[in-house]
PDB file of N, CA and C in Angstrom:
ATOM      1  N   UNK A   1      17.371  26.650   0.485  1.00  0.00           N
ATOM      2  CA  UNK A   1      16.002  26.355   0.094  1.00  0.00           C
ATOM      3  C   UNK A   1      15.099  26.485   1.322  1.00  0.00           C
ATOM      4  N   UNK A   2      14.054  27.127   1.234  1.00  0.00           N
ATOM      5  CA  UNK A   2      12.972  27.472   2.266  1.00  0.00           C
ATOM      6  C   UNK A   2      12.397  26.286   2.413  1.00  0.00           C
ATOM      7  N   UNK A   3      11.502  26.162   3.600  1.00  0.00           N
ATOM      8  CA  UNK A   3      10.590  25.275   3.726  1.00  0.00           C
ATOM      9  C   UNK A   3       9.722  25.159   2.426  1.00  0.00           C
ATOM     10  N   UNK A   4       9.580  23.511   1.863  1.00  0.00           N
ATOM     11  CA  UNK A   4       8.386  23.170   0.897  1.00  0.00           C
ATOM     12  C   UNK A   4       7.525  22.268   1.557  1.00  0.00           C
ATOM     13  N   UNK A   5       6.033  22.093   0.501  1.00  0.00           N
ATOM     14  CA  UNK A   5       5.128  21.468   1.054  1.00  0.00           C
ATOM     15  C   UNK A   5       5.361  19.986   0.292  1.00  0.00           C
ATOM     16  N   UNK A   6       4.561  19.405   0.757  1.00  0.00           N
ATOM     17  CA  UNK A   6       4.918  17.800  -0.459  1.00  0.00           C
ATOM     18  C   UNK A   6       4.201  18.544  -1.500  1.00  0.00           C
ATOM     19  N   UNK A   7       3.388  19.004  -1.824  1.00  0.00           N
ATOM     20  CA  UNK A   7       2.479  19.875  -2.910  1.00  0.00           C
ATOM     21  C   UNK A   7       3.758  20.328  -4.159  1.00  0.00           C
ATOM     22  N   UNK A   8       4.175  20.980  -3.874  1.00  0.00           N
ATOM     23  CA  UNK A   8       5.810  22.186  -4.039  1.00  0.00           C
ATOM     24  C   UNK A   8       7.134  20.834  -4.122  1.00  0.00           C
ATOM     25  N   UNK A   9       6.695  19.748  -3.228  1.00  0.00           N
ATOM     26  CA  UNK A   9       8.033  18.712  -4.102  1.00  0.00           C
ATOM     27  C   UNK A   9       7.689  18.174  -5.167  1.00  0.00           C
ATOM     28  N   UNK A  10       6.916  17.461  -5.470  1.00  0.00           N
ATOM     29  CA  UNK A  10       6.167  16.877  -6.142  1.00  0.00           C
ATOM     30  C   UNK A  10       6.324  18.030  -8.119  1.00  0.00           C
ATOM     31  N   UNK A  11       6.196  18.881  -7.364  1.00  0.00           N
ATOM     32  CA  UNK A  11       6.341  20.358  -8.762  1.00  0.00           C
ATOM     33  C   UNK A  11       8.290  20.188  -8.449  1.00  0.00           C
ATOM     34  N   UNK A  12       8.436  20.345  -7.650  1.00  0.00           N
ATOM     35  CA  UNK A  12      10.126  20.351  -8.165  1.00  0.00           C
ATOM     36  C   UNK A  12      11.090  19.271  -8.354  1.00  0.00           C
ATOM     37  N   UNK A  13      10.427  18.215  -7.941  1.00  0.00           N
ATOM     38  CA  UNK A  13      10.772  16.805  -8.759  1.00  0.00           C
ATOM     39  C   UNK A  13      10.576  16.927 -10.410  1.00  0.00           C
ATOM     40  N   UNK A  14       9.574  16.887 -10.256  1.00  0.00           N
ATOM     41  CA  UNK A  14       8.987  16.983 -12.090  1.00  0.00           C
ATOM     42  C   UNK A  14       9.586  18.168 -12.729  1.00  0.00           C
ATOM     43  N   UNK A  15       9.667  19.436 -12.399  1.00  0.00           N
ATOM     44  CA  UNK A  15      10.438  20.642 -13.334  1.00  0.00           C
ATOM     45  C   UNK A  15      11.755  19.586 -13.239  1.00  0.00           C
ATOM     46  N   UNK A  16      12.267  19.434 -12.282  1.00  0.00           N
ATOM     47  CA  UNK A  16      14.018  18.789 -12.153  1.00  0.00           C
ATOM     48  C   UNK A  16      14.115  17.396 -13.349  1.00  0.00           C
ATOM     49  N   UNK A  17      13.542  16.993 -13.236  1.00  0.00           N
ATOM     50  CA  UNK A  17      13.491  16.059 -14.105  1.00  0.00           C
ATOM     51  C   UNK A  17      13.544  16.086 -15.746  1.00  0.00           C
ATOM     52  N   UNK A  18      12.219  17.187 -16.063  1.00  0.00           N
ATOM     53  CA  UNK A  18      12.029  17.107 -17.001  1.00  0.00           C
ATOM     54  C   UNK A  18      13.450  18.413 -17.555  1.00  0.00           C
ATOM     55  N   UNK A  19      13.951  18.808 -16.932  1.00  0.00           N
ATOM     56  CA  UNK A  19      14.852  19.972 -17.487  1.00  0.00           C
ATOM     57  C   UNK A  19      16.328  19.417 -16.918  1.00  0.00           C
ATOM     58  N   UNK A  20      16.593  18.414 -16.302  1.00  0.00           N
ATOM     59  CA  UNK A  20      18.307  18.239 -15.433  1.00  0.00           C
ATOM     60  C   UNK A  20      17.628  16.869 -16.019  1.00  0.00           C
ATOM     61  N   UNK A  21      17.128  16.071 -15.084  1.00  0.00           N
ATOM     62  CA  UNK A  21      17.038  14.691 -15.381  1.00  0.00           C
ATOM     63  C   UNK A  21      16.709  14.139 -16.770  1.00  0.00           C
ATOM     64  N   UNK A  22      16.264  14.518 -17.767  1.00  0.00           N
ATOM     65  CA  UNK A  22      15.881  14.335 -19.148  1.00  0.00           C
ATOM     66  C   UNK A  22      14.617  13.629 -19.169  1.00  0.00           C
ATOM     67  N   UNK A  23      14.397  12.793 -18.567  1.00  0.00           N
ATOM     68  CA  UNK A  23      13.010  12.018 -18.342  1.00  0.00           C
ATOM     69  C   UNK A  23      13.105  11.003 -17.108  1.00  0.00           C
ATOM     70  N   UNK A  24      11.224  10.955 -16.684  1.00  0.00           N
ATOM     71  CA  UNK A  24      11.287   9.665 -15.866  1.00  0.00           C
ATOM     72  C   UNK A  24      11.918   8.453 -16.238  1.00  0.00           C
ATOM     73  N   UNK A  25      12.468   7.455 -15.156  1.00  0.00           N
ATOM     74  CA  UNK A  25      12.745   6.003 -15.674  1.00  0.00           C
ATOM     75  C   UNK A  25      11.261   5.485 -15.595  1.00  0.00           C
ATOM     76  N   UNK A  26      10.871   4.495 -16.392  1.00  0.00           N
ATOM     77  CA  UNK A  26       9.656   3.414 -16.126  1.00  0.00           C
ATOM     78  C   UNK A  26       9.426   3.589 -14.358  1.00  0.00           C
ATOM     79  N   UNK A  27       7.798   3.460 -14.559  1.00  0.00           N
ATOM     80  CA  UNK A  27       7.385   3.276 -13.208  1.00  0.00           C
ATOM     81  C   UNK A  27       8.220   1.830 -12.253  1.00  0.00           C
ATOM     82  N   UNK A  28       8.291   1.130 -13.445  1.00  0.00           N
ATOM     83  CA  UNK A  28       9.076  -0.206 -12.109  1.00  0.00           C
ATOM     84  C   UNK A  28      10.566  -0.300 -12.441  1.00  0.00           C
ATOM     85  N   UNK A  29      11.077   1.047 -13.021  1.00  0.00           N
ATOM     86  CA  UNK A  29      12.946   1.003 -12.636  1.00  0.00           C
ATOM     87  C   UNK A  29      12.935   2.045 -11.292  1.00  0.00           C
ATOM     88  N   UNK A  30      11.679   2.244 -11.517  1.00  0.00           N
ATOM     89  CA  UNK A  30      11.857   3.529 -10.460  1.00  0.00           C
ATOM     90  C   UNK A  30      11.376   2.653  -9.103  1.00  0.00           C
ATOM     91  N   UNK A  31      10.773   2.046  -8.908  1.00  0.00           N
ATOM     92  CA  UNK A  31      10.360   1.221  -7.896  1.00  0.00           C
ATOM     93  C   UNK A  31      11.298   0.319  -7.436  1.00  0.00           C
ATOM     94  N   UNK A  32      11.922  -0.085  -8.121  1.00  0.00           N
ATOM     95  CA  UNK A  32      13.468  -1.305  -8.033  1.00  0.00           C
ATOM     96  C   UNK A  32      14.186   0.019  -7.461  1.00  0.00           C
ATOM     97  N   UNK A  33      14.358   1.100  -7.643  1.00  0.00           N
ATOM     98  CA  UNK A  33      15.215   2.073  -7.475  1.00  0.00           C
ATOM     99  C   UNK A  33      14.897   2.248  -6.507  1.00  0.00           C
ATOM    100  N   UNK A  34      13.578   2.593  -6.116  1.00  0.00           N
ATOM    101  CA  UNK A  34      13.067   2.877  -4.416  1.00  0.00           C
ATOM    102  C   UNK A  34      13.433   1.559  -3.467  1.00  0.00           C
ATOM    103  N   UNK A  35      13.622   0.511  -3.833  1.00  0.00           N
ATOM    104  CA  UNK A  35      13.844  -0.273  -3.041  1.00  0.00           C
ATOM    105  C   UNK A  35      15.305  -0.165  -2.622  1.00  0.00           C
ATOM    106  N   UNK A  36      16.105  -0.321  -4.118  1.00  0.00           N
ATOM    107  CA  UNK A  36      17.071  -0.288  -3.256  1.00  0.00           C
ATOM    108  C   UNK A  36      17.875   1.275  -2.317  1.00  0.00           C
ATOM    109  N   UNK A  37      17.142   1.890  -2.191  1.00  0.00           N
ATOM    110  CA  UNK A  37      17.217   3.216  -1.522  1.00  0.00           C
ATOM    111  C   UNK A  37      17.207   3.075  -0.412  1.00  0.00           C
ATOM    112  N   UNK A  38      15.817   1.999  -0.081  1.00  0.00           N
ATOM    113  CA  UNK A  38      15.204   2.003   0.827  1.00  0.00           C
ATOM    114  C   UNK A  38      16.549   0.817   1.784  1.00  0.00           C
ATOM    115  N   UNK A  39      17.125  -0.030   1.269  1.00  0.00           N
ATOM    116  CA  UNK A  39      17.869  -0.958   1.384  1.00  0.00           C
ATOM    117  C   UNK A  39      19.695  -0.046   2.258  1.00  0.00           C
ATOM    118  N   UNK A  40      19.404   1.516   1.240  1.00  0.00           N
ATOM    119  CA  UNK A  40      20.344   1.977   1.820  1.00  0.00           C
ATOM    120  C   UNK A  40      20.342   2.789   2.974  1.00  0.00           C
ATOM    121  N   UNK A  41      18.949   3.098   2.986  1.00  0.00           N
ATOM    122  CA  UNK A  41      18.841   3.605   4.430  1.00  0.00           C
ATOM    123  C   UNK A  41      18.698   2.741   5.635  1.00  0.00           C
ATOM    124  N   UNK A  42      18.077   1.677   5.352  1.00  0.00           N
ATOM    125  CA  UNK A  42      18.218   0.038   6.193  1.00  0.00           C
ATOM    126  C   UNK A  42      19.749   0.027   6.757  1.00  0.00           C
ATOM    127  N   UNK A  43      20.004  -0.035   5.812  1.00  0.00           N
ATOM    128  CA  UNK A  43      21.832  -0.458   5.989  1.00  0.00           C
ATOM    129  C   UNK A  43      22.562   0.220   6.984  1.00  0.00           C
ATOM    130  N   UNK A  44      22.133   1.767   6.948  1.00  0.00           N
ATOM    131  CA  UNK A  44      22.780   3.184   7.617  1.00  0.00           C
ATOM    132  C   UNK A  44      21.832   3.071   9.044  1.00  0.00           C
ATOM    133  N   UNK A  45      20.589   2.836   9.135  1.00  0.00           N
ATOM    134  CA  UNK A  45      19.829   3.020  10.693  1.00  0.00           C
ATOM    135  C   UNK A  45      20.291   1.552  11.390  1.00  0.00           C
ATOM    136  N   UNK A  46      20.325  -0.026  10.665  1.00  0.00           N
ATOM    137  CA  UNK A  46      20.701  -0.992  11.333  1.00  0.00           C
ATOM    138  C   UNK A  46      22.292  -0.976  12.257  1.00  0.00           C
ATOM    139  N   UNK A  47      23.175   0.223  11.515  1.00  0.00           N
ATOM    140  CA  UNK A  47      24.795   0.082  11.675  1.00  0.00           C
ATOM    141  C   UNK A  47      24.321   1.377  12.728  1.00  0.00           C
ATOM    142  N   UNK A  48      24.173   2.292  12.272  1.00  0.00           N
ATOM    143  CA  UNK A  48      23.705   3.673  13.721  1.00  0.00           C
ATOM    144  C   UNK A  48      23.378   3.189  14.940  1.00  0.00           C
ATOM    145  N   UNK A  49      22.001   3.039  15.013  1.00  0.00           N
ATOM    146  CA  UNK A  49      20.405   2.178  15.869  1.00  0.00           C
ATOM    147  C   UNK A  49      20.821   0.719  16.483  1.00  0.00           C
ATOM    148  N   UNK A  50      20.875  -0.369  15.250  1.00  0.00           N
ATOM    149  CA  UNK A  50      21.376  -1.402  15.782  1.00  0.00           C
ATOM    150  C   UNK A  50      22.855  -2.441  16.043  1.00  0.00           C
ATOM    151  N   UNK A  51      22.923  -3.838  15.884  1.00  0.00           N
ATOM    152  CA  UNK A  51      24.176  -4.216  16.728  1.00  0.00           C
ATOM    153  C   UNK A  51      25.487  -4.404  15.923  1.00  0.00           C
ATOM    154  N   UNK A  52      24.966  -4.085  14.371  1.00  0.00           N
ATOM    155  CA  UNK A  52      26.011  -4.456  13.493  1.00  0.00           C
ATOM    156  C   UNK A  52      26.647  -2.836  13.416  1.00  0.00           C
ATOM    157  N   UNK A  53      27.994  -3.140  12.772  1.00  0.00           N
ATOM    158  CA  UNK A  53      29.464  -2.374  13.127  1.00  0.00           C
ATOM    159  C   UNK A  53      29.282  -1.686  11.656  1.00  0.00           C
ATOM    160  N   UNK A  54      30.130  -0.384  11.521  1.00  0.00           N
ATOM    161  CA  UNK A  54      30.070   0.012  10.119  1.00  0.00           C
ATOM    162  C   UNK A  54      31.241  -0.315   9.654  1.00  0.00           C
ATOM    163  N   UNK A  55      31.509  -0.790   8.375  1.00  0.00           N
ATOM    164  CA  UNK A  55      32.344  -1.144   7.386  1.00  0.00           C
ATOM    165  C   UNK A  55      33.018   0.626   7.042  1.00  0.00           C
ATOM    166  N   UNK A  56      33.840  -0.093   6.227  1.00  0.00           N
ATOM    167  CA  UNK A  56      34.703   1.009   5.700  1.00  0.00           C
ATOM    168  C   UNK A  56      33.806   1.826   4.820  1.00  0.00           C
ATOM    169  N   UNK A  57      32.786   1.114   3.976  1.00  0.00           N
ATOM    170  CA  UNK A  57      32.293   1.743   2.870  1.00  0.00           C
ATOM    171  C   UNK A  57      30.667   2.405   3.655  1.00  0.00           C
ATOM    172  N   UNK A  58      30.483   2.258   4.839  1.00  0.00           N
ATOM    173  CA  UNK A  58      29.246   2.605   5.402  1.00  0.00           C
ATOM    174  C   UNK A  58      29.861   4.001   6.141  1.00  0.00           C
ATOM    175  N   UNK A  59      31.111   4.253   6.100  1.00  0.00           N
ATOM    176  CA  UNK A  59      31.601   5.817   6.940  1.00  0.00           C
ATOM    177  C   UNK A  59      31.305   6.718   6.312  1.00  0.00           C
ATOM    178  N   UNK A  60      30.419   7.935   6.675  1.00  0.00           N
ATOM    179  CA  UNK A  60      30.245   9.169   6.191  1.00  0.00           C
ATOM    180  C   UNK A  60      29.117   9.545   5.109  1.00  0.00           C
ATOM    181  N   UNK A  61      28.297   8.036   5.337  1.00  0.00           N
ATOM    182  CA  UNK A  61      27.153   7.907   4.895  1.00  0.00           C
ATOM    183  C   UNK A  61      26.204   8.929   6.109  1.00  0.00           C
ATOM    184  N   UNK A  62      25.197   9.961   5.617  1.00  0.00           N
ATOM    185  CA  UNK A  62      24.564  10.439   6.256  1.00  0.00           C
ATOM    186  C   UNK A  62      22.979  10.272   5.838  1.00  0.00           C
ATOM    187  N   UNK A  63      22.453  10.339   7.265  1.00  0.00           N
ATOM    188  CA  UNK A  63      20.735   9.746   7.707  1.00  0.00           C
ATOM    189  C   UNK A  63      20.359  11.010   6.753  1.00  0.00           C
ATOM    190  N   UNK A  64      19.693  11.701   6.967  1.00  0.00           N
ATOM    191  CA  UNK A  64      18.762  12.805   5.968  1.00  0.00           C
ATOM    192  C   UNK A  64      19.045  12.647   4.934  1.00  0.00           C
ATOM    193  N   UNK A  65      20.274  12.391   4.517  1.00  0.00           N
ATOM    194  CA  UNK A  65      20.720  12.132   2.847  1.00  0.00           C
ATOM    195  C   UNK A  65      20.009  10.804   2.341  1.00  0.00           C
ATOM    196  N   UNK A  66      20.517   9.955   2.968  1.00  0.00           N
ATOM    197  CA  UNK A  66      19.618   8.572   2.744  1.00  0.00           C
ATOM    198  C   UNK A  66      18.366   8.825   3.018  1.00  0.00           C
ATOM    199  N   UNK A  67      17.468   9.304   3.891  1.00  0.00           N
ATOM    200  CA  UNK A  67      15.960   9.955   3.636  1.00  0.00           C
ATOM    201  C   UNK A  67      15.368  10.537   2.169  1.00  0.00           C
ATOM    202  N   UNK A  68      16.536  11.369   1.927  1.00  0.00           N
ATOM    203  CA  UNK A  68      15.929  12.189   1.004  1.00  0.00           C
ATOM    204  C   UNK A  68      15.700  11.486  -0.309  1.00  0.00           C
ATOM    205  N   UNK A  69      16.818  10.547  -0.439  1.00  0.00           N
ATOM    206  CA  UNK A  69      17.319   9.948  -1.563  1.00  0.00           C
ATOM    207  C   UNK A  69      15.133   8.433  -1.882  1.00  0.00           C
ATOM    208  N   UNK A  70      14.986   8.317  -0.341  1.00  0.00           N
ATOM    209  CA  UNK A  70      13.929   7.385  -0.458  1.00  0.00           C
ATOM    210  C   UNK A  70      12.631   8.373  -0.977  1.00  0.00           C
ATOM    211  N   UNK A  71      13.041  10.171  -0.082  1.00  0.00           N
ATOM    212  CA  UNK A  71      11.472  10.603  -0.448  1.00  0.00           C
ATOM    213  C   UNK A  71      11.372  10.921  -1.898  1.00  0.00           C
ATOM    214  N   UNK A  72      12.219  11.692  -2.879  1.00  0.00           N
ATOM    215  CA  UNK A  72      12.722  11.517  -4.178  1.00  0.00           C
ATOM    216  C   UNK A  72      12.248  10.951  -5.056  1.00  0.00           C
ATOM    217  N   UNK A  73      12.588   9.449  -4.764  1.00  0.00           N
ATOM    218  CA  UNK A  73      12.164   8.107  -5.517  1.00  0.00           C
ATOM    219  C   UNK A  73      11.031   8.194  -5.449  1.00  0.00           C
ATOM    220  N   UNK A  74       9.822   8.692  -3.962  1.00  0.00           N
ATOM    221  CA  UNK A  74       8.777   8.148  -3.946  1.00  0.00           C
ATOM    222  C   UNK A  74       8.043   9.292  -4.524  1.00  0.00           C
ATOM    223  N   UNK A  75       8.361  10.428  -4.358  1.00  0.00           N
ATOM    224  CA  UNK A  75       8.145  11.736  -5.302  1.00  0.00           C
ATOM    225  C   UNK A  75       7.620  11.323  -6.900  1.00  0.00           C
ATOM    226  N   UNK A  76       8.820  10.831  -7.283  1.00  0.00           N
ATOM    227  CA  UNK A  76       8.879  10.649  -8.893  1.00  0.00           C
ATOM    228  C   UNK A  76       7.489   9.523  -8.818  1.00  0.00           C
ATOM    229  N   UNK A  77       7.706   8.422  -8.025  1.00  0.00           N
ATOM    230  CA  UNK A  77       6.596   7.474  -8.534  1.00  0.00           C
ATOM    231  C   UNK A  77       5.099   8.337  -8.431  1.00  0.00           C
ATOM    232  N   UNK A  78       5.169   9.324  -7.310  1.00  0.00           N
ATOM    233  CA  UNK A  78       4.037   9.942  -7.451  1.00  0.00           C
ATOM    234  C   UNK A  78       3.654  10.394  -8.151  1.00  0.00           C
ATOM    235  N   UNK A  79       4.299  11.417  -8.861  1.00  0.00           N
ATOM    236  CA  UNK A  79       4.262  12.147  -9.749  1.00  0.00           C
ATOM    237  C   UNK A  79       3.677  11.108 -11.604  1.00  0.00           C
ATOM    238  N   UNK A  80       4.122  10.077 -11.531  1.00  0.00           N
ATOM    239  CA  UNK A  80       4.373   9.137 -12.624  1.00  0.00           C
ATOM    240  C   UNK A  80       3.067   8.724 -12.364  1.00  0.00           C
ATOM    241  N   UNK A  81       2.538   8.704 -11.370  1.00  0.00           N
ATOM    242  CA  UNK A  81       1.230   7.607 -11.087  1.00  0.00           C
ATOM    243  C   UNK A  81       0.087   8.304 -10.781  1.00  0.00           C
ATOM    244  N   UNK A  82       0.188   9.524 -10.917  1.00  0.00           N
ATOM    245  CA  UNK A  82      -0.763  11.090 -10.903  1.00  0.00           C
ATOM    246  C   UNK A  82      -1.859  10.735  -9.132  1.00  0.00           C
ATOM    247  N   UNK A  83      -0.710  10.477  -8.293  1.00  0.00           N
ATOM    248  CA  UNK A  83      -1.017  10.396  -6.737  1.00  0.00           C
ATOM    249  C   UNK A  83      -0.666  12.091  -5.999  1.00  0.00           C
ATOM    250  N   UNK A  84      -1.395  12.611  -5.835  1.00  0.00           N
ATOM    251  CA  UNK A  84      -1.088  13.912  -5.224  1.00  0.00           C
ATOM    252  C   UNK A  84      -0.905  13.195  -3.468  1.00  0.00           C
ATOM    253  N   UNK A  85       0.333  13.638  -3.156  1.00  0.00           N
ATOM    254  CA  UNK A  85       1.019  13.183  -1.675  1.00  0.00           C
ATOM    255  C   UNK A  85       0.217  13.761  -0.920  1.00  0.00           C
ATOM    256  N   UNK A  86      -0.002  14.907  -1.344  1.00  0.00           N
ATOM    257  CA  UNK A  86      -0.943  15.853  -0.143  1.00  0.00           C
ATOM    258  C   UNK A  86      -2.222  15.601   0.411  1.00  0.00           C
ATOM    259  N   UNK A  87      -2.984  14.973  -0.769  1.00  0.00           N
ATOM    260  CA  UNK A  87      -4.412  14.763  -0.288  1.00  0.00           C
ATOM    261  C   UNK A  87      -4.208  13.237   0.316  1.00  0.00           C
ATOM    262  N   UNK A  88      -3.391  12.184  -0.576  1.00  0.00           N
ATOM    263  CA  UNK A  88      -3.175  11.096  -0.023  1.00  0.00           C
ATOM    264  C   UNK A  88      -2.680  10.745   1.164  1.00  0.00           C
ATOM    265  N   UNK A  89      -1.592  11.693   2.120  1.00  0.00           N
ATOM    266  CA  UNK A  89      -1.233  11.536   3.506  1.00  0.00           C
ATOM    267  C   UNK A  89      -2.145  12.333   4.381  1.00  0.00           C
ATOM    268  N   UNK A  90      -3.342  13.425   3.869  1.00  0.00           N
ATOM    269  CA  UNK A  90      -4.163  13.460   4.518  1.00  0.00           C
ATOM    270  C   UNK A  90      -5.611  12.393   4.870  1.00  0.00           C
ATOM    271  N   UNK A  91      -5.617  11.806   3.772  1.00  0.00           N
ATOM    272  CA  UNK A  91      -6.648  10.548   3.847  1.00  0.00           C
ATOM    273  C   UNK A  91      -6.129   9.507   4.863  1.00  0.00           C
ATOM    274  N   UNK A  92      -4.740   9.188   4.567  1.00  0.00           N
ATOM    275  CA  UNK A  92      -4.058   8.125   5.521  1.00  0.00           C
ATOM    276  C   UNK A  92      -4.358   8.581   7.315  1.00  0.00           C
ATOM    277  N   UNK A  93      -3.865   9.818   7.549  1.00  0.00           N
ATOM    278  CA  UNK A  93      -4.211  10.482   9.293  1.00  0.00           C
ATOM    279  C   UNK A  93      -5.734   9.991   9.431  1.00  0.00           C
ATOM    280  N   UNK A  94      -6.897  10.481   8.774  1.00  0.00           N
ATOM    281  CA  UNK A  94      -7.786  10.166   9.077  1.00  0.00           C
ATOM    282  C   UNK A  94      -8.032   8.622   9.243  1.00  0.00           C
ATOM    283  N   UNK A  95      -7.701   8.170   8.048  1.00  0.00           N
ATOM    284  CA  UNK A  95      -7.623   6.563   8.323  1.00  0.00           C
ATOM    285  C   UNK A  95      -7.140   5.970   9.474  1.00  0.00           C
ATOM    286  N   UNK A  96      -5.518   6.455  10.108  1.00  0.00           N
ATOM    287  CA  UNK A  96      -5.221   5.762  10.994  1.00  0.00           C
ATOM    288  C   UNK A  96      -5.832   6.607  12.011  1.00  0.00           C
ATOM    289  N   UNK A  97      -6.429   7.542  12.479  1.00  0.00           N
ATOM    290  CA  UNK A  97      -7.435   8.106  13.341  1.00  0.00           C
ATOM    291  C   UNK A  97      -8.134   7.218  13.359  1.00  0.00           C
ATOM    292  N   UNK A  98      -9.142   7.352  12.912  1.00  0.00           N
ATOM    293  CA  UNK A  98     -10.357   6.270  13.061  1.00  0.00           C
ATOM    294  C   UNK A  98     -10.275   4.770  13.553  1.00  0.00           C
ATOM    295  N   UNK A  99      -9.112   4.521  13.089  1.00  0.00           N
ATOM    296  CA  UNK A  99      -8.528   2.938  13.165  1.00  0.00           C
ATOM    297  C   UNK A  99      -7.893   2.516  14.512  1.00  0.00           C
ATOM    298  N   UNK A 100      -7.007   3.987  15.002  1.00  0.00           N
ATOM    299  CA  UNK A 100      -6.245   3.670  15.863  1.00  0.00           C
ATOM    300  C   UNK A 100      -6.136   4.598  16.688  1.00  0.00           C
ATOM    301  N   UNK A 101      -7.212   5.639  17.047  1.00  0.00           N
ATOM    302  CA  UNK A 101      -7.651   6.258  17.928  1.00  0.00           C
ATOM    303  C   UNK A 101      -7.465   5.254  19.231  1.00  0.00           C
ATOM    304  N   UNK A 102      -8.022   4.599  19.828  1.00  0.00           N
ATOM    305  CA  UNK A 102      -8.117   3.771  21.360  1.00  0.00           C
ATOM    306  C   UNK A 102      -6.833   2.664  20.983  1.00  0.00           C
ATOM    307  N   UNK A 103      -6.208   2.282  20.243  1.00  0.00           N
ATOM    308  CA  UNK A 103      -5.132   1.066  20.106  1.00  0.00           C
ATOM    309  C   UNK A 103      -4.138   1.007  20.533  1.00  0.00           C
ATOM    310  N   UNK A 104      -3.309   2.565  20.964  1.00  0.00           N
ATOM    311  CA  UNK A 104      -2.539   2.332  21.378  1.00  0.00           C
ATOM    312  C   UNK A 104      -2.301   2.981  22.867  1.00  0.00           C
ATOM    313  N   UNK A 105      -3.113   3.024  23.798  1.00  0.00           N
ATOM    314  CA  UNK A 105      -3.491   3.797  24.829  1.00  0.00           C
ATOM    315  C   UNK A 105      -3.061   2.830  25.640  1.00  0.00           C
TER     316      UNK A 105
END
């Protein structure tokens, strides 16, 4: 797969879904779902990054996989909640521009 834009995920979440996945879950199974995603990538950067040890069941867990699995989730909610990622993480730069231009100097 070539480089995509969030524009282009956002379209291949939703074709995937509506043709492999059969339908969205509810906006808040999907949010419980993002959490605990988010819980599994926690799990994988605290045992990598920080002081705790990996278990048997944490071996061969991989970082980008657990990424992908959080951007996905947050894909679908986008998509469900008619948030275009693209214009919205461009509003956010400007925001934290403006905000945090001199803050961290």
């Amino acid at each position: 797969m070539s480089d995509i834009t969030l524009k282009e995920a956002q379209l291949q979440v939703d074709q995937w879904i509506k043709t492999i996945g059969v339908r969205y879950f509810s906006e808040l199974t999907n949010l419980g779902i993002l959490m605990e995603e988010v819980g599994e990538l926690s799990r994988l950067m605290v045992r990598t990054y920080g002081e705790q040890t990996f278990k048997e069941s944490d071996k061969g867990r991989d970082l980008g996989d657990e990424m992908a699995d959080v951007l996905w989730v947050l894909l679908c909610l986008a998509n469900q909640t008619g948030v275009d990622l693209t214009e919205a993480l461009k509003k956010n730069f400007e925001k934290k521009t403006a905000r945090d231009s001199e803050r961290h100097k």
